[in-house]
C-alpha atoms as a PDB file:
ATOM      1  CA  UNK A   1       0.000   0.000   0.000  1.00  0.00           C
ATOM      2  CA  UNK A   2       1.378   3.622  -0.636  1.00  0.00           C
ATOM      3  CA  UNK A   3       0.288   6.883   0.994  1.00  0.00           C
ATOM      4  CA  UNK A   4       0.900   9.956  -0.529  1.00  0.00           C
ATOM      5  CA  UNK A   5       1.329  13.202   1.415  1.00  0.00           C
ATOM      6  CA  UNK A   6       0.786  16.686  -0.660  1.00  0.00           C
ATOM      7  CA  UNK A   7       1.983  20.018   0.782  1.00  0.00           C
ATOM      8  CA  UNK A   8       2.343  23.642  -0.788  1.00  0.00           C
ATOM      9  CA  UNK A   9      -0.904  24.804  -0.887  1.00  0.00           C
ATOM     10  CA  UNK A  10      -2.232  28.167  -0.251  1.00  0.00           C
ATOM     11  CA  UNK A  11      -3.596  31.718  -0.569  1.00  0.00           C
ATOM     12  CA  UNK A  12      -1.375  33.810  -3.468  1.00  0.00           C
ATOM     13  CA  UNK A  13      -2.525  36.634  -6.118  1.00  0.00           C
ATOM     14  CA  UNK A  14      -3.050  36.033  -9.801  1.00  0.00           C
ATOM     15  CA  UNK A  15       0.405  36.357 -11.398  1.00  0.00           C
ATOM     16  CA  UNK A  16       2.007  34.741  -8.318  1.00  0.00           C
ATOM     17  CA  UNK A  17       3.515  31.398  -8.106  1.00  0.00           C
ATOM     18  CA  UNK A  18       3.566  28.027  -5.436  1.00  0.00           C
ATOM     19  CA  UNK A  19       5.588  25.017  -5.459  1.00  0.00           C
ATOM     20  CA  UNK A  20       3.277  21.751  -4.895  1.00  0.00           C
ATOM     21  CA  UNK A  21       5.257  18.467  -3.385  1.00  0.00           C
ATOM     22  CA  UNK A  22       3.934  14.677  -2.302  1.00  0.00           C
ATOM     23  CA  UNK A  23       5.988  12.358  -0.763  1.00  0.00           C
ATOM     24  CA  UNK A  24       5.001   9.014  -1.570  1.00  0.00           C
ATOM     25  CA  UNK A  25       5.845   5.958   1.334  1.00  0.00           C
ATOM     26  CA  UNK A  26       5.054   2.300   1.742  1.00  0.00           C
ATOM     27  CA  UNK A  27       5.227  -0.105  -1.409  1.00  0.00           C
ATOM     28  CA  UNK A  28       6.851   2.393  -3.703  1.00  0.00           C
ATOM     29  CA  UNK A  29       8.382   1.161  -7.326  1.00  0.00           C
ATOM     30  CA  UNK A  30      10.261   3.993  -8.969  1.00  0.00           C
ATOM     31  CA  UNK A  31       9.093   2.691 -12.015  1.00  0.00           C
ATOM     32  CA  UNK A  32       5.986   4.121 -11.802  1.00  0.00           C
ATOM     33  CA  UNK A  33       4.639   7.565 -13.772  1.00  0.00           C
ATOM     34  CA  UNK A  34       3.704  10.060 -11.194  1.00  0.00           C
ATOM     35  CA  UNK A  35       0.866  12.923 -11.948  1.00  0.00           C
ATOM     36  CA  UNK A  36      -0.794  15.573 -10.448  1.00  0.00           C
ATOM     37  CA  UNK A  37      -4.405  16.313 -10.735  1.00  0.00           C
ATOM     38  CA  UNK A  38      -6.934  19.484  -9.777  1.00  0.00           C
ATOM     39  CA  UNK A  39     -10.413  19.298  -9.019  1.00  0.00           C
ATOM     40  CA  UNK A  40     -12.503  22.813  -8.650  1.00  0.00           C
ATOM     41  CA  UNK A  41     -16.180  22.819  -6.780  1.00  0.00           C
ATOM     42  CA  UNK A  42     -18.449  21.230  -9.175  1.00  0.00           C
ATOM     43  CA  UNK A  43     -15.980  20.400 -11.445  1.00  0.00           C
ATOM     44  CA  UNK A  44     -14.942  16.940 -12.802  1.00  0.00           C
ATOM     45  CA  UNK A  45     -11.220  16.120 -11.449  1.00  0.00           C
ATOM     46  CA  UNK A  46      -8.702  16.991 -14.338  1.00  0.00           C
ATOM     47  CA  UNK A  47      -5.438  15.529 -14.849  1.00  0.00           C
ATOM     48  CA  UNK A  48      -2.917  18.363 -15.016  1.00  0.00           C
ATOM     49  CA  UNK A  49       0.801  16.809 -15.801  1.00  0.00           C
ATOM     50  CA  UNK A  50       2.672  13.440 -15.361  1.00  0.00           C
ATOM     51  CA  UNK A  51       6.057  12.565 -15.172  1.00  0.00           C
ATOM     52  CA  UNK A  52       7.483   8.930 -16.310  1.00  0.00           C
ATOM     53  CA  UNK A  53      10.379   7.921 -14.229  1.00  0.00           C
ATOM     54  CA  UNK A  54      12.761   8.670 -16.449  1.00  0.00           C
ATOM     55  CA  UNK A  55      11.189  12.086 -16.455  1.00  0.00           C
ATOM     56  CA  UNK A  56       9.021  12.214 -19.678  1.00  0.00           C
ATOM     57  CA  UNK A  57       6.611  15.182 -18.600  1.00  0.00           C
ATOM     58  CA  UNK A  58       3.183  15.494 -20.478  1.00  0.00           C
ATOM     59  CA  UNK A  59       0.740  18.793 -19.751  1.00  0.00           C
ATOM     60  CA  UNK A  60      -2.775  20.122 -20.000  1.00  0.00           C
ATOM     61  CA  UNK A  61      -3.092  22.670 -22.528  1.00  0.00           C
ATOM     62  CA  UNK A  62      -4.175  25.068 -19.665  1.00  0.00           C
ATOM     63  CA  UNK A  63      -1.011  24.949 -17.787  1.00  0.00           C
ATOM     64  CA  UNK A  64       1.609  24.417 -20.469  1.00  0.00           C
ATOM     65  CA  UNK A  65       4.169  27.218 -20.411  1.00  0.00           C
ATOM     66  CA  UNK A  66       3.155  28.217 -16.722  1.00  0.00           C
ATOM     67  CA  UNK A  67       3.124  24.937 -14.446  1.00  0.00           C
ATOM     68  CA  UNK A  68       6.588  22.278 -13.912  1.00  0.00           C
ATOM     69  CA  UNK A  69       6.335  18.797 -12.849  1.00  0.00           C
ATOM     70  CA  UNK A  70       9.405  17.428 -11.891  1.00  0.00           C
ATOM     71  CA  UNK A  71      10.479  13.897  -9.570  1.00  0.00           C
ATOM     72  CA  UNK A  72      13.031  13.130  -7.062  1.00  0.00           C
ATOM     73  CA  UNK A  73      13.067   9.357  -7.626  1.00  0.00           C
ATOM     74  CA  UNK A  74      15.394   9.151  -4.494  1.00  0.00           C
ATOM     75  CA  UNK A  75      13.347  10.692  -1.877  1.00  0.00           C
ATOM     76  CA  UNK A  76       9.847   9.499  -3.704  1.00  0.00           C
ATOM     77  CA  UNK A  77       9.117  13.045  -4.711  1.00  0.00           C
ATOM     78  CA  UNK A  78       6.873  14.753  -6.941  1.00  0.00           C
ATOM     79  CA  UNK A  79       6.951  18.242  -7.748  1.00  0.00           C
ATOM     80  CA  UNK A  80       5.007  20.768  -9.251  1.00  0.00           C
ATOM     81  CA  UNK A  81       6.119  24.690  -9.817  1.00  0.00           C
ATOM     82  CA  UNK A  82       3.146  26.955 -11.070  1.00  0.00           C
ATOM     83  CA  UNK A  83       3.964  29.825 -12.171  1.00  0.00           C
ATOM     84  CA  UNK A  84       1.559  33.024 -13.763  1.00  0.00           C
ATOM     85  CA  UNK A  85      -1.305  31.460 -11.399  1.00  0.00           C
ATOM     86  CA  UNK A  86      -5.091  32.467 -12.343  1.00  0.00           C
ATOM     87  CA  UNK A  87      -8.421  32.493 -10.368  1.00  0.00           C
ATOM     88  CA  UNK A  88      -9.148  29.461 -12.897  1.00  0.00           C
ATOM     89  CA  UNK A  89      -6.105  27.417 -11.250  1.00  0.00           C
ATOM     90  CA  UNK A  90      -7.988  27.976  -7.956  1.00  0.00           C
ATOM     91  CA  UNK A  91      -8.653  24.046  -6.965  1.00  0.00           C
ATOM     92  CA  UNK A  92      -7.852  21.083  -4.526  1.00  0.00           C
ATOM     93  CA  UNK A  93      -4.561  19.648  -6.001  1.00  0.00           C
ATOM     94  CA  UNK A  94      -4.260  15.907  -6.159  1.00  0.00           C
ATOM     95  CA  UNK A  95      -1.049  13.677  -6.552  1.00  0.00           C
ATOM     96  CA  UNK A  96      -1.466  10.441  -8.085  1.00  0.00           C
ATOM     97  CA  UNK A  97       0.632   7.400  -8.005  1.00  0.00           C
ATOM     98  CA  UNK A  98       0.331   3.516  -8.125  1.00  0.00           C
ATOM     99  CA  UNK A  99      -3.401   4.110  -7.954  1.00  0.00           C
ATOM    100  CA  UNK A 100      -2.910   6.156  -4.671  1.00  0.00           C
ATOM    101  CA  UNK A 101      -4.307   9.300  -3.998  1.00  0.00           C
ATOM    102  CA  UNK A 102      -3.318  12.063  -1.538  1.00  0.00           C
ATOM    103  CA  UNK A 103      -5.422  13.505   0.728  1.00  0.00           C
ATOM    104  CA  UNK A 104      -5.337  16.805  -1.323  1.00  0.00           C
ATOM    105  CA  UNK A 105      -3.672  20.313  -0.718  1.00  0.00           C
ATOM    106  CA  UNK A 106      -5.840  23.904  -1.830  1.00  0.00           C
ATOM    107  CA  UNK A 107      -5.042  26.290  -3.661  1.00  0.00           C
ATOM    108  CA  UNK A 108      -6.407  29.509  -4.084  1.00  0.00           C
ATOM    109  CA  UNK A 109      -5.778  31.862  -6.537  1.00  0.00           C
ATOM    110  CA  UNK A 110      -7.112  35.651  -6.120  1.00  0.00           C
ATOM    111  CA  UNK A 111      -7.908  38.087  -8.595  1.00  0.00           C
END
């Protein structure tokens, strides 16, 4: 079983930027493609990027150009830099991994 642990969240102003992370523990494989998702009130959860393990990254259209995934396959890390935030990033962020999900981390993006 894996647990994944997401932390970065928060309160910044459109334009800003925030640095997601999610530590993943208990039957990890490296192996494994890593991904981070976003759901908004109402709103369907969206995938937003994924990284491979050898560090293949894939986007959304609405966050290529402003939002980094990135892994630290030695401390079971996932990252993701956003950058030029809007309101419309405002969401609960979700890592994904080995069909694990994290409990969540918000962020909130004002105008």
């Amino acid at each position: 079983q894996v647990q994944l642990v997401e932390s970065g969240g928060g309160l910044v102003q459109a334009g800003g930027s925030l640095r997601l992370s999610c530590v993943a523990s208990g039957r990890v494989f490296g192996s494994v493609t890593m991904a981070w998702y976003r759901q908004a009130p109402g709103k369907q959860r969206e995938l937003v990027a994924t990284v491979s393990f050898s560090g293949v990254t894939n986007y959304a259209d609405s966050v290529k150009g402003r939002f980094t995934i990135s892994r630290d396959n030695a401390k079971n890390t996932v990252y993701l830099q956003m950058n030029d935030l809007k309101s419309e990033d405002s969401s609960v962020y979700y890592c994904h991994y080995a069909n694990a999900w994290g409990q969540g981390t918000q962020v909130t993006v004002s105008s």
